[in-house]
PDB file of N, CA and C in Angstrom:
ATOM      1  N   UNK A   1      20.256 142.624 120.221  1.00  0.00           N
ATOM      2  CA  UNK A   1      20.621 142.064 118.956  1.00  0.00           C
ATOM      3  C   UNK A   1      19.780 140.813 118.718  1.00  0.00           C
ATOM      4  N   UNK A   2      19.421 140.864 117.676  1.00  0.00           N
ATOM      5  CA  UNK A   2      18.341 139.155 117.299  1.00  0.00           C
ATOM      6  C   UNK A   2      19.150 138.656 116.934  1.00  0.00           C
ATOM      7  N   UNK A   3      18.851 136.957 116.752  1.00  0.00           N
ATOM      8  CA  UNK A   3      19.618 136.202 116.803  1.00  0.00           C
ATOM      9  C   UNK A   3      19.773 135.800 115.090  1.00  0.00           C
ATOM     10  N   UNK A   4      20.503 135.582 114.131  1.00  0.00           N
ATOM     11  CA  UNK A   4      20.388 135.123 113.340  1.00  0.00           C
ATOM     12  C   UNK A   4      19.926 134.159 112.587  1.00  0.00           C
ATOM     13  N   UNK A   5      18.901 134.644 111.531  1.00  0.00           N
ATOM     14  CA  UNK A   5      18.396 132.931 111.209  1.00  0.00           C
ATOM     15  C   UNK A   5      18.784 132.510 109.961  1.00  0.00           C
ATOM     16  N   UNK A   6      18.929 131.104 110.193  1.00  0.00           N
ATOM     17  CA  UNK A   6      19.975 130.474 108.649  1.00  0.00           C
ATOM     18  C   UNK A   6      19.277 129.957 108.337  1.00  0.00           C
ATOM     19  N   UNK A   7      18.973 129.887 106.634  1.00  0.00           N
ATOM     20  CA  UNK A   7      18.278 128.898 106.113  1.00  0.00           C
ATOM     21  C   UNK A   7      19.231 128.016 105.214  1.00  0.00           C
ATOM     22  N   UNK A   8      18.904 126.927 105.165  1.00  0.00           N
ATOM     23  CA  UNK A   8      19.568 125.656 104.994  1.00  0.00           C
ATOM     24  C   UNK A   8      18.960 125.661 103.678  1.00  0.00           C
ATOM     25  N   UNK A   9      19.407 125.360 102.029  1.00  0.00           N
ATOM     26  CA  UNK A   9      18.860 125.072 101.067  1.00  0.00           C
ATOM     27  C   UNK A   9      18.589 124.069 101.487  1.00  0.00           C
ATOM     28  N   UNK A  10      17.509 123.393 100.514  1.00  0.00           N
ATOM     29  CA  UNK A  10      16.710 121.916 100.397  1.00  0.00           C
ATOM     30  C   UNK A  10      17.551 121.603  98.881  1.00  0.00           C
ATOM     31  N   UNK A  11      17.681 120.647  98.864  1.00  0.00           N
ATOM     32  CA  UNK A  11      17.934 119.865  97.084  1.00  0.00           C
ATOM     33  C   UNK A  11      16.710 119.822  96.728  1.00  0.00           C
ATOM     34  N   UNK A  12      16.876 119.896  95.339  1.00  0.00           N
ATOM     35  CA  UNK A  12      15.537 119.770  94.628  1.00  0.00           C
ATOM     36  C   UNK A  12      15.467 117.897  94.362  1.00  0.00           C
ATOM     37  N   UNK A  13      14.426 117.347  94.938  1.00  0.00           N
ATOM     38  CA  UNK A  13      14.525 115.628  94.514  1.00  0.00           C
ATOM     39  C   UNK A  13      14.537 115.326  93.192  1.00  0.00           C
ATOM     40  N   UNK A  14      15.300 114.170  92.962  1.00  0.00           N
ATOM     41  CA  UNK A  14      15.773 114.213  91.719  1.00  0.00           C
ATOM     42  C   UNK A  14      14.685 113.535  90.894  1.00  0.00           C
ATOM     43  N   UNK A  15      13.985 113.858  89.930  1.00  0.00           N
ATOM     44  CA  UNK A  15      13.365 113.529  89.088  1.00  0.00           C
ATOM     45  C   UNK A  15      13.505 113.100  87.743  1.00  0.00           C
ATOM     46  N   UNK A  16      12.881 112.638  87.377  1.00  0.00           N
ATOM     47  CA  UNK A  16      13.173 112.128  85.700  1.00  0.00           C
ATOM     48  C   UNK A  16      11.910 112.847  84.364  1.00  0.00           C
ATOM     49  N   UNK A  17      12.395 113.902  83.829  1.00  0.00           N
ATOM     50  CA  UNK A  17      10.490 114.470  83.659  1.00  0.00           C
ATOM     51  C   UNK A  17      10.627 113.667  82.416  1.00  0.00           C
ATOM     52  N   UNK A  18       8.836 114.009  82.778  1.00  0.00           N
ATOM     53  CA  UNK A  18       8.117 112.853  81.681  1.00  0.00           C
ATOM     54  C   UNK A  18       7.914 113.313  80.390  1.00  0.00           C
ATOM     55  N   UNK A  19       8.317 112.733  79.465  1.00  0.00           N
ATOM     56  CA  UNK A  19       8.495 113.102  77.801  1.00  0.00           C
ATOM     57  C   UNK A  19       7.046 112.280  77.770  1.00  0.00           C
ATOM     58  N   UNK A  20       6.428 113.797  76.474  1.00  0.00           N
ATOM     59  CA  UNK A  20       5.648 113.148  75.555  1.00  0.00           C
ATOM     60  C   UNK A  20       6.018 112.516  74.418  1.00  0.00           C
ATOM     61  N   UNK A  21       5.078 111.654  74.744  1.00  0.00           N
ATOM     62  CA  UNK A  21       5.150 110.152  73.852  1.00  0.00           C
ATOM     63  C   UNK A  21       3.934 109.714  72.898  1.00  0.00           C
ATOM     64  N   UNK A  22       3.834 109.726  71.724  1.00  0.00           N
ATOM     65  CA  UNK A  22       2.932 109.346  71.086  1.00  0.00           C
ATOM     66  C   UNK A  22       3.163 107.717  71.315  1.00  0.00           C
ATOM     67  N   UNK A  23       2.199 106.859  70.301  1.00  0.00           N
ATOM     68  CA  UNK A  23       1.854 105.367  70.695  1.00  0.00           C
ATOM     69  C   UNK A  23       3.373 104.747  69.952  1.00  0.00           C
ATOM     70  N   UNK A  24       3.878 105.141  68.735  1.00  0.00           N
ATOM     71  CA  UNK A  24       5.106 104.586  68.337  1.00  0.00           C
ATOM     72  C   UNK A  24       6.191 104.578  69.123  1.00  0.00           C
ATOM     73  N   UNK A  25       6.521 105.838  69.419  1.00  0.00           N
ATOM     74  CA  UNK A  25       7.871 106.325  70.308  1.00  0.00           C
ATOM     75  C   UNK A  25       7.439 105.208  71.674  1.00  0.00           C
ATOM     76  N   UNK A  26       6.585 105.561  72.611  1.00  0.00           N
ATOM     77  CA  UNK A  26       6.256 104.429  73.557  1.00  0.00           C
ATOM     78  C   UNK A  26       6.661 102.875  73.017  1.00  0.00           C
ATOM     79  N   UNK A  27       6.525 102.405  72.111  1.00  0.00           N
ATOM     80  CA  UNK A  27       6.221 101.107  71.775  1.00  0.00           C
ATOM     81  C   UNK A  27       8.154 101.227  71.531  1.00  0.00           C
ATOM     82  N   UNK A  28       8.559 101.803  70.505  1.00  0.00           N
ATOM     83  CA  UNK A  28      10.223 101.717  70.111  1.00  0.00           C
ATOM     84  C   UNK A  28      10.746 101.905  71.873  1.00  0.00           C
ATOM     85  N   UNK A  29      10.664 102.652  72.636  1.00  0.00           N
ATOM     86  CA  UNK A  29      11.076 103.012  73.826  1.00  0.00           C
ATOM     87  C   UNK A  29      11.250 101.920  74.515  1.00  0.00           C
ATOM     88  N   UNK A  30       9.720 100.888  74.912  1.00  0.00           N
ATOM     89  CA  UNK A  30      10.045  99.703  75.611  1.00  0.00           C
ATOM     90  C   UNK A  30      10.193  98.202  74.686  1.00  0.00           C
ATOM     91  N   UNK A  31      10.495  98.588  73.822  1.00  0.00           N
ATOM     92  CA  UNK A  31      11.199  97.577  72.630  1.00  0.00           C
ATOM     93  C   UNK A  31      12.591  97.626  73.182  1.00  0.00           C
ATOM     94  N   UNK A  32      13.243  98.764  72.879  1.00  0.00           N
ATOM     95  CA  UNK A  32      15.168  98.877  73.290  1.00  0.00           C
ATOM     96  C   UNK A  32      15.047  98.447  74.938  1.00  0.00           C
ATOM     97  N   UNK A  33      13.869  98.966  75.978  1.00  0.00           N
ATOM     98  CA  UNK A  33      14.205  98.547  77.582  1.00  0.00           C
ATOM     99  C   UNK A  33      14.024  96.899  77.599  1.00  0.00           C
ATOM    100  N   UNK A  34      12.970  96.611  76.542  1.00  0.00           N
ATOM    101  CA  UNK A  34      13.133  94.703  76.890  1.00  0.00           C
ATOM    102  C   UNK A  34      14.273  93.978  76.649  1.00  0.00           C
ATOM    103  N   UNK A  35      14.763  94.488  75.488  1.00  0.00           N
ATOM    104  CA  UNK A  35      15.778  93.650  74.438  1.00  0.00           C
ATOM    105  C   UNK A  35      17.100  94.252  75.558  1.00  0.00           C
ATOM    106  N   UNK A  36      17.283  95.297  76.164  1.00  0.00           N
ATOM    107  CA  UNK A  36      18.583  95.611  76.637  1.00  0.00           C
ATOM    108  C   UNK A  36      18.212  94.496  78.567  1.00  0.00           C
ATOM    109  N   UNK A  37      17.192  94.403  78.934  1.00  0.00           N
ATOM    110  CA  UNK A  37      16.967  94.118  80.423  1.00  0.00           C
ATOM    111  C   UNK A  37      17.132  92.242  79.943  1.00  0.00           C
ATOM    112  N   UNK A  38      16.279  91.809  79.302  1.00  0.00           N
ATOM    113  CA  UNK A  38      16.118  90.253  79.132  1.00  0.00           C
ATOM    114  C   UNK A  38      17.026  89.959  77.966  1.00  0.00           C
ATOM    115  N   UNK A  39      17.766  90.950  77.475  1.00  0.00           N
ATOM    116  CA  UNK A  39      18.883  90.200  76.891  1.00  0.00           C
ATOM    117  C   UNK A  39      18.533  89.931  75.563  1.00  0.00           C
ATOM    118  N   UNK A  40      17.396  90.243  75.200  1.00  0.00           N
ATOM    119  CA  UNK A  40      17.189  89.312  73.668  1.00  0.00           C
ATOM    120  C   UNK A  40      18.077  90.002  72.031  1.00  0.00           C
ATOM    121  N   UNK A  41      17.655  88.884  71.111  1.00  0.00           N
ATOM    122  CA  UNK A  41      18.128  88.854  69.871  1.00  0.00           C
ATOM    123  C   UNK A  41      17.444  89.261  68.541  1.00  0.00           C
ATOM    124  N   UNK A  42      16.600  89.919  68.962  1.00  0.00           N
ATOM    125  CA  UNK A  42      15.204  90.469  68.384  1.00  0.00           C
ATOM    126  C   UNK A  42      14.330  91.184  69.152  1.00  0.00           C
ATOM    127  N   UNK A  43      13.883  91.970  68.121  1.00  0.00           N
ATOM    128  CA  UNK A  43      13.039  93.179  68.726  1.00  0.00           C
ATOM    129  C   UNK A  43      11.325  92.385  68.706  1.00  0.00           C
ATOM    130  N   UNK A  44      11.133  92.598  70.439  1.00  0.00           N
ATOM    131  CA  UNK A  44      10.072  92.576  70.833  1.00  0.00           C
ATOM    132  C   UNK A  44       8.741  92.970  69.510  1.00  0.00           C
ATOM    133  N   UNK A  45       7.791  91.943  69.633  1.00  0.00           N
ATOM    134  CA  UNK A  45       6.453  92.474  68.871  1.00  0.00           C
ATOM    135  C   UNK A  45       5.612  92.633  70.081  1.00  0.00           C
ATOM    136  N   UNK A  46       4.331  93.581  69.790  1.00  0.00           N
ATOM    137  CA  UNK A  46       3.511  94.452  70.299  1.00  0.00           C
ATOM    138  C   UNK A  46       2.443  92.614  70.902  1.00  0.00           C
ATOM    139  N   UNK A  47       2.201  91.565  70.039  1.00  0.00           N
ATOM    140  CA  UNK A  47       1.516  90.798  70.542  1.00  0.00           C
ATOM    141  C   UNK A  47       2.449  89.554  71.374  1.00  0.00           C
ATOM    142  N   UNK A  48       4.211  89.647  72.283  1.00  0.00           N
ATOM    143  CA  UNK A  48       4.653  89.157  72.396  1.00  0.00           C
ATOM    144  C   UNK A  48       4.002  89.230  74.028  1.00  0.00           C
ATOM    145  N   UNK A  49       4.321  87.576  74.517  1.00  0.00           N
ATOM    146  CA  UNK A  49       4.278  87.624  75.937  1.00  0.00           C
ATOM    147  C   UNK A  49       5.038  87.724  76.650  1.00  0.00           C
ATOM    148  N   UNK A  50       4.854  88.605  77.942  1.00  0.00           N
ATOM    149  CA  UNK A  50       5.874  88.500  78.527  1.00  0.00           C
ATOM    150  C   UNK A  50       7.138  87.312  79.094  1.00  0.00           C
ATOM    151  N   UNK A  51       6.244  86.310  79.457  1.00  0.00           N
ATOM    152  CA  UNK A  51       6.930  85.150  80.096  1.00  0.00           C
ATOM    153  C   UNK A  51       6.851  84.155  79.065  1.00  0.00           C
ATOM    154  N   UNK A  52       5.998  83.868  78.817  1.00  0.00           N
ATOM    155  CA  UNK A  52       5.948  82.890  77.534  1.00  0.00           C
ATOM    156  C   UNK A  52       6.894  82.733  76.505  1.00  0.00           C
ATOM    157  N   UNK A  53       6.748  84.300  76.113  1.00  0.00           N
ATOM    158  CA  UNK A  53       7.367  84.592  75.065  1.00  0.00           C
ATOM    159  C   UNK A  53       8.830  84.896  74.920  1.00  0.00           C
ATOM    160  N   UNK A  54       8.763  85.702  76.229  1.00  0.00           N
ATOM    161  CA  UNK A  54      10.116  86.856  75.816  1.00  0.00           C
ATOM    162  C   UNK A  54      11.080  85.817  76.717  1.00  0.00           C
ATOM    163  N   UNK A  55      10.122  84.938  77.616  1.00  0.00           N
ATOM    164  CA  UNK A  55      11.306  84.145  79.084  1.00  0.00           C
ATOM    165  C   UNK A  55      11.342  85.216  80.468  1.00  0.00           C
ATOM    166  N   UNK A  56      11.051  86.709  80.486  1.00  0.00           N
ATOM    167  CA  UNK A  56      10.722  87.280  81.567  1.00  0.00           C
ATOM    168  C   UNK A  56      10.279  86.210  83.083  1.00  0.00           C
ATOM    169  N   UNK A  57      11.306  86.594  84.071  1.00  0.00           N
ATOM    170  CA  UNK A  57      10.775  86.041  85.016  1.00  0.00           C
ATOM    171  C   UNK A  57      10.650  87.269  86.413  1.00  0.00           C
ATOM    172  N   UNK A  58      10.404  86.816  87.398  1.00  0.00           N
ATOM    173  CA  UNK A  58       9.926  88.060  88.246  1.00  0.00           C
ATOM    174  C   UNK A  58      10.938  88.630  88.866  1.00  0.00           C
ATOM    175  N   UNK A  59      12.271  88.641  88.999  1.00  0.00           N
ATOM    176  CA  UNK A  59      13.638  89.611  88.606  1.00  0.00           C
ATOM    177  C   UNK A  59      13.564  90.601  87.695  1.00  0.00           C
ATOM    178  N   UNK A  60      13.159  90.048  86.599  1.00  0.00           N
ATOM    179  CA  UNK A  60      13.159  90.950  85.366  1.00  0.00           C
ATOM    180  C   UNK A  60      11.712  92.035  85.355  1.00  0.00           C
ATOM    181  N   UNK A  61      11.036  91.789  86.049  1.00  0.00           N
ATOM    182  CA  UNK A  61       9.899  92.468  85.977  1.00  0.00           C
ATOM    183  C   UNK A  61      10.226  93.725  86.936  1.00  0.00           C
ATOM    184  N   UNK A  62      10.964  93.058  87.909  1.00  0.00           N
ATOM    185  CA  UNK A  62      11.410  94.330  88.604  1.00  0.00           C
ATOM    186  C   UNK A  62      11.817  95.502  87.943  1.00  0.00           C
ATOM    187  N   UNK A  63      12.996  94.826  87.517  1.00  0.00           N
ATOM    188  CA  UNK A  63      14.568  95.379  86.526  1.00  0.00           C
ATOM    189  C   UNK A  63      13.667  96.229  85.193  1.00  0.00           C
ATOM    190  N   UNK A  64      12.464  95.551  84.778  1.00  0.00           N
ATOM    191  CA  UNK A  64      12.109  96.409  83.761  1.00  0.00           C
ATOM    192  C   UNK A  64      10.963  97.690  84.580  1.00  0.00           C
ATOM    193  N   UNK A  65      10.277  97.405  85.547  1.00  0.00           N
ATOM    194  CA  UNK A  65       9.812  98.945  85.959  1.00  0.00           C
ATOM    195  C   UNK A  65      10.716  99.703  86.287  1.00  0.00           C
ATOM    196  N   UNK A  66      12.044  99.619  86.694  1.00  0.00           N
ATOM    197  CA  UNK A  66      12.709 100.257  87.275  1.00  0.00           C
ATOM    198  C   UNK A  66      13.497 100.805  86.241  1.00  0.00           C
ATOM    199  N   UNK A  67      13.775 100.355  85.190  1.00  0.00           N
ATOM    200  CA  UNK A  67      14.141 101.276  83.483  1.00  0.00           C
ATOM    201  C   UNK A  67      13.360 101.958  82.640  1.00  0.00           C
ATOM    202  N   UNK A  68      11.994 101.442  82.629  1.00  0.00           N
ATOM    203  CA  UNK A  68      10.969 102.097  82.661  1.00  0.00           C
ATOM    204  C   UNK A  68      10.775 103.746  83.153  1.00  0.00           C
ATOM    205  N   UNK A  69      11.148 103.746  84.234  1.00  0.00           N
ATOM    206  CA  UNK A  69      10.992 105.047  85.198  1.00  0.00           C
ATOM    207  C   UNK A  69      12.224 105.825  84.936  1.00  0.00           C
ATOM    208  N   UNK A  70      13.530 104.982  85.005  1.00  0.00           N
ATOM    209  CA  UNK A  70      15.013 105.515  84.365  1.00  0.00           C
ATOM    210  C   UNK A  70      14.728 106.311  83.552  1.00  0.00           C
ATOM    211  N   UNK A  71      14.714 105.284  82.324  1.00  0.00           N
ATOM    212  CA  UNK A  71      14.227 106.110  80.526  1.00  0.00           C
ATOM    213  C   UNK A  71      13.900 107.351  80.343  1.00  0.00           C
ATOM    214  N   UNK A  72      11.825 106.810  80.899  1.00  0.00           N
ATOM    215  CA  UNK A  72      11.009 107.374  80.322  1.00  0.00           C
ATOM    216  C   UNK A  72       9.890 108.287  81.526  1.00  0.00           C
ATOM    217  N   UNK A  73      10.800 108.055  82.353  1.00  0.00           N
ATOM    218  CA  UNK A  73       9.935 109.309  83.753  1.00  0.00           C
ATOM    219  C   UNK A  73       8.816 108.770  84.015  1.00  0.00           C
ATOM    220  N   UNK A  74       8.224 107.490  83.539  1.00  0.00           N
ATOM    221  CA  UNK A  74       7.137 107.398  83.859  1.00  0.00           C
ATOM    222  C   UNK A  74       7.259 105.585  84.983  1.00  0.00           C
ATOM    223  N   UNK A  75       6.265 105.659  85.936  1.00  0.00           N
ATOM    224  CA  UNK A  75       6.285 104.681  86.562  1.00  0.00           C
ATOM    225  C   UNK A  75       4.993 104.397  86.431  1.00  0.00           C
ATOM    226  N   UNK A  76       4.849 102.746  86.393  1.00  0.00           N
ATOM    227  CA  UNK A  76       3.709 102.263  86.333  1.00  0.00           C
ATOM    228  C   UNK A  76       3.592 101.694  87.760  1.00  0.00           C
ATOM    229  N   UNK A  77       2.736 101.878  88.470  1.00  0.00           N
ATOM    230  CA  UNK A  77       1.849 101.489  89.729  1.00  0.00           C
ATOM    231  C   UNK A  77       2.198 100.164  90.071  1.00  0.00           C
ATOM    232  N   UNK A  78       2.435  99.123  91.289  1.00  0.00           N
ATOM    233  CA  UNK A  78       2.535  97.961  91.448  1.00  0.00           C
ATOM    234  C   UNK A  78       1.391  97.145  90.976  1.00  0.00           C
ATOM    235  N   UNK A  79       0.232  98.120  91.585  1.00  0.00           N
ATOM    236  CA  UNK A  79      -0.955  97.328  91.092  1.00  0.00           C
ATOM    237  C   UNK A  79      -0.908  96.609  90.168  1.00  0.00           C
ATOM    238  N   UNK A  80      -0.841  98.217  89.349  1.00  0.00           N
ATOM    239  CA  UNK A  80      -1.325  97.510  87.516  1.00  0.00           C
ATOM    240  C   UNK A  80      -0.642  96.687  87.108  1.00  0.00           C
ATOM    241  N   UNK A  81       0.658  96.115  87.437  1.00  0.00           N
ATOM    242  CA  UNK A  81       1.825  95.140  87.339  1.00  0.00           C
ATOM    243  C   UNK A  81       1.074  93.532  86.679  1.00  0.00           C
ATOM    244  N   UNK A  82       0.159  93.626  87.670  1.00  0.00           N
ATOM    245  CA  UNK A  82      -0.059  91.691  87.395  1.00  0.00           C
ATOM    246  C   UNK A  82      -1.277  92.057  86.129  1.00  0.00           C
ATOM    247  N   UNK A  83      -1.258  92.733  85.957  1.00  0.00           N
ATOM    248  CA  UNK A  83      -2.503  92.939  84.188  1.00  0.00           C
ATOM    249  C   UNK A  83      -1.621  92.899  82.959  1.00  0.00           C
ATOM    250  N   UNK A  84      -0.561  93.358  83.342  1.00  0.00           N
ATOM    251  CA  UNK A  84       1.024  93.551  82.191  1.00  0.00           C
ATOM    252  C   UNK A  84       1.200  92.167  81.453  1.00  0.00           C
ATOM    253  N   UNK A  85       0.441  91.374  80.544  1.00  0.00           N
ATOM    254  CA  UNK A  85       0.817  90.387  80.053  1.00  0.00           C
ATOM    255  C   UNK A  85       1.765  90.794  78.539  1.00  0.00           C
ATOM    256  N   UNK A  86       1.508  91.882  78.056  1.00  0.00           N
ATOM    257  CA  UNK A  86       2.164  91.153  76.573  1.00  0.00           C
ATOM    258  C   UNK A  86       2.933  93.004  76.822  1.00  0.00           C
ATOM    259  N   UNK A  87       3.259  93.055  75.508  1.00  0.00           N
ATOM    260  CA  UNK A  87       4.179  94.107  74.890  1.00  0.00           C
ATOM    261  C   UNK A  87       3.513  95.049  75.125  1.00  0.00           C
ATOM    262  N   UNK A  88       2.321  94.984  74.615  1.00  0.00           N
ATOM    263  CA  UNK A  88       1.162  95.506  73.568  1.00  0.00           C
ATOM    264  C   UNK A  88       0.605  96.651  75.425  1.00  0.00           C
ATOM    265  N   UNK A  89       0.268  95.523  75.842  1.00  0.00           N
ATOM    266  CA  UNK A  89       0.025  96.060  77.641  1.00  0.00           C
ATOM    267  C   UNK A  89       0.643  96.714  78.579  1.00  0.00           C
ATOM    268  N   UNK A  90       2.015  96.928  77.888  1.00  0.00           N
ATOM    269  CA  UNK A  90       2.988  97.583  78.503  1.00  0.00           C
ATOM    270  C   UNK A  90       2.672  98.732  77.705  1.00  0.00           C
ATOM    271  N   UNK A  91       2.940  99.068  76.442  1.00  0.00           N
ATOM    272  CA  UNK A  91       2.933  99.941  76.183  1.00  0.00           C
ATOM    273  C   UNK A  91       1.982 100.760  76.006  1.00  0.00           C
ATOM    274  N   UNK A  92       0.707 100.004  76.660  1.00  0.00           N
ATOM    275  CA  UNK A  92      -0.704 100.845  77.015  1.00  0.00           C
ATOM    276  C   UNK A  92      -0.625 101.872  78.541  1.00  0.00           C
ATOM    277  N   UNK A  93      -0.337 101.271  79.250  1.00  0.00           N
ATOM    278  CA  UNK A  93       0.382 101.634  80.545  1.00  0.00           C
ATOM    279  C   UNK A  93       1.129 102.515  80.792  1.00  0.00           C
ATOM    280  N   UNK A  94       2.326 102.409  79.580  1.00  0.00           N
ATOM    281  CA  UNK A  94       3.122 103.370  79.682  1.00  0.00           C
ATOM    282  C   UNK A  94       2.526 104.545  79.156  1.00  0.00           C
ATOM    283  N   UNK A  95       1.898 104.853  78.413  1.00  0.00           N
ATOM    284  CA  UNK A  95       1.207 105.833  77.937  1.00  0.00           C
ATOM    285  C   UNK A  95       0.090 106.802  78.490  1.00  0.00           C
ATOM    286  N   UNK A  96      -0.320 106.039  79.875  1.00  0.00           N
ATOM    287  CA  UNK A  96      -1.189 106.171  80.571  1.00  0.00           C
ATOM    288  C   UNK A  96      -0.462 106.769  82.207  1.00  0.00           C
ATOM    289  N   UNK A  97       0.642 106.392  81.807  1.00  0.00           N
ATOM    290  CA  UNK A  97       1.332 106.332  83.470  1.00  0.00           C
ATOM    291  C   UNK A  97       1.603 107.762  84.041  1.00  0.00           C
ATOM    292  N   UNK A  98       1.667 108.106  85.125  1.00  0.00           N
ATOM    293  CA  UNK A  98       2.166 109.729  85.788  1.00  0.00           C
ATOM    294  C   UNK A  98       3.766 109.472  85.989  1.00  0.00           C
ATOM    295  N   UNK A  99       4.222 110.542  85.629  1.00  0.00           N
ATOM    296  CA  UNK A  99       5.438 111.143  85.127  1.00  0.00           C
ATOM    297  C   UNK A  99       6.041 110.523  86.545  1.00  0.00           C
ATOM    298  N   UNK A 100       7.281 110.602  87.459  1.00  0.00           N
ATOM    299  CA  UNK A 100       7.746 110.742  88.244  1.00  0.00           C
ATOM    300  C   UNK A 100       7.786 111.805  89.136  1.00  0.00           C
ATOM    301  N   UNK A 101       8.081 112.772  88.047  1.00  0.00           N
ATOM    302  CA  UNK A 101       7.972 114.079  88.611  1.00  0.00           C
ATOM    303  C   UNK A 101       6.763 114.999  88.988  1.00  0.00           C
ATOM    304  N   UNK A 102       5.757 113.409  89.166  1.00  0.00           N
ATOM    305  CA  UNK A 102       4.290 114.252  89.329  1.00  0.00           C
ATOM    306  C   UNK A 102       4.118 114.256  90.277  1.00  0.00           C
TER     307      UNK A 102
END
Protein backbone atom coordinates (compact mmCIF):
# COMPACT_ATOMS: atom_id res chain seq x y z
CA UNK A 1 0.00 0.00 0.00
CA UNK A 2 1.61 3.65 -0.72
CA UNK A 3 1.50 5.93 1.59
CA UNK A 4 -0.80 8.82 1.18
CA UNK A 5 0.05 12.18 0.05
CA UNK A 6 -1.73 15.36 1.37
CA UNK A 7 -1.57 18.48 -0.08
CA UNK A 8 -1.97 21.37 2.12
CA UNK A 9 -3.71 24.45 0.19
CA UNK A 10 -1.49 27.63 0.14
CA UNK A 11 -3.65 31.06 0.65
CA UNK A 12 -3.49 33.14 -2.07
CA UNK A 13 -1.35 36.49 -0.53
CA UNK A 14 -3.43 39.11 -0.12
CA UNK A 15 -3.16 41.74 -2.61
CA UNK A 16 -4.63 44.99 -3.48
CA UNK A 17 -4.90 45.04 -7.58
CA UNK A 18 -3.91 47.94 -9.23
CA UNK A 19 -6.68 50.17 -10.84
CA UNK A 20 -6.13 52.10 -13.86
CA UNK A 21 -5.75 55.51 -13.31
CA UNK A 22 -5.65 58.29 -15.66
CA UNK A 23 -3.69 61.71 -14.37
CA UNK A 24 -7.12 63.21 -12.72
CA UNK A 25 -8.44 60.14 -10.87
CA UNK A 26 -4.60 59.77 -9.49
CA UNK A 27 -4.47 63.40 -8.46
CA UNK A 28 -8.49 63.28 -6.75
CA UNK A 29 -7.24 59.78 -5.20
CA UNK A 30 -4.20 61.29 -3.29
CA UNK A 31 -6.08 64.58 -2.63
CA UNK A 32 -8.89 62.46 -0.28
CA UNK A 33 -5.42 60.13 1.15
CA UNK A 34 -3.71 63.64 2.23
CA UNK A 35 -6.68 65.51 3.57
CA UNK A 36 -7.96 62.13 5.42
CA UNK A 37 -3.94 61.11 6.82
CA UNK A 38 -2.74 64.98 7.80
CA UNK A 39 -6.03 65.95 8.76
CA UNK A 40 -6.54 68.99 6.62
CA UNK A 41 -9.39 71.59 5.83
CA UNK A 42 -8.89 71.87 2.22
CA UNK A 43 -8.17 70.02 -0.65
CA UNK A 44 -4.59 69.66 -1.45
CA UNK A 45 -3.28 71.66 -4.80
CA UNK A 46 -1.08 69.80 -7.32
CA UNK A 47 1.79 72.74 -6.58
CA UNK A 48 1.38 72.20 -2.64
CA UNK A 49 4.41 71.15 -0.46
CA UNK A 50 4.60 68.54 1.33
CA UNK A 51 6.08 69.84 4.64
CA UNK A 52 5.98 73.35 4.06
CA UNK A 53 2.84 73.40 3.00
CA UNK A 54 0.58 70.73 4.00
CA UNK A 55 2.79 70.44 7.80
CA UNK A 56 3.59 66.62 6.77
CA UNK A 57 6.16 65.33 9.04
CA UNK A 58 8.02 61.91 8.77
CA UNK A 59 5.12 59.84 10.67
CA UNK A 60 2.94 61.01 8.13
CA UNK A 61 5.01 60.08 5.28
CA UNK A 62 4.92 56.73 6.48
CA UNK A 63 1.06 56.70 7.18
CA UNK A 64 0.66 58.15 3.64
CA UNK A 65 2.69 55.27 1.61
CA UNK A 66 1.03 52.92 3.50
CA UNK A 67 -2.70 54.33 2.24
CA UNK A 68 -1.32 54.82 -0.81
CA UNK A 69 -0.84 50.99 -1.30
CA UNK A 70 -4.31 50.44 0.88
CA UNK A 71 -6.37 52.60 -1.72
CA UNK A 72 -4.74 52.38 -4.76
CA UNK A 73 -2.57 48.93 -5.05
CA UNK A 74 0.13 50.80 -5.90
CA UNK A 75 3.40 51.25 -3.77
CA UNK A 76 5.92 53.67 -4.34
CA UNK A 77 9.61 52.41 -3.69
CA UNK A 78 11.50 53.82 -0.47
CA UNK A 79 13.92 55.16 -2.72
CA UNK A 80 11.88 57.38 -4.69
CA UNK A 81 10.46 58.68 -1.24
CA UNK A 82 13.06 61.57 -0.62
CA UNK A 83 12.29 63.13 -4.46
CA UNK A 84 8.38 63.31 -3.23
CA UNK A 85 8.35 67.08 -2.57
CA UNK A 86 4.97 68.49 -3.62
CA UNK A 87 1.45 67.00 -4.60
CA UNK A 88 2.19 67.35 -8.09
CA UNK A 89 5.32 64.54 -7.36
CA UNK A 90 3.25 62.31 -5.75
CA UNK A 91 0.98 62.04 -8.14
CA UNK A 92 3.68 61.50 -10.81
CA UNK A 93 4.84 58.45 -8.91
CA UNK A 94 1.77 57.21 -8.34
CA UNK A 95 1.10 56.84 -11.84
CA UNK A 96 4.28 55.34 -12.52
CA UNK A 97 4.29 52.90 -9.55
CA UNK A 98 3.91 48.73 -9.81
CA UNK A 99 0.72 47.50 -8.60
CA UNK A 100 1.22 45.38 -5.37
CA UNK A 101 0.07 42.62 -6.90
CA UNK A 102 2.99 42.70 -9.25
Amino acid sequence: MRPRRCRIPQPDPPTTPRRALDHAQALAAVQDVLRDVLNLDRVPQPDDRLVEDLGAESVDVISLLFEFEERLGRRIPDADVAALHTVGDIVDRILIAPGTGA
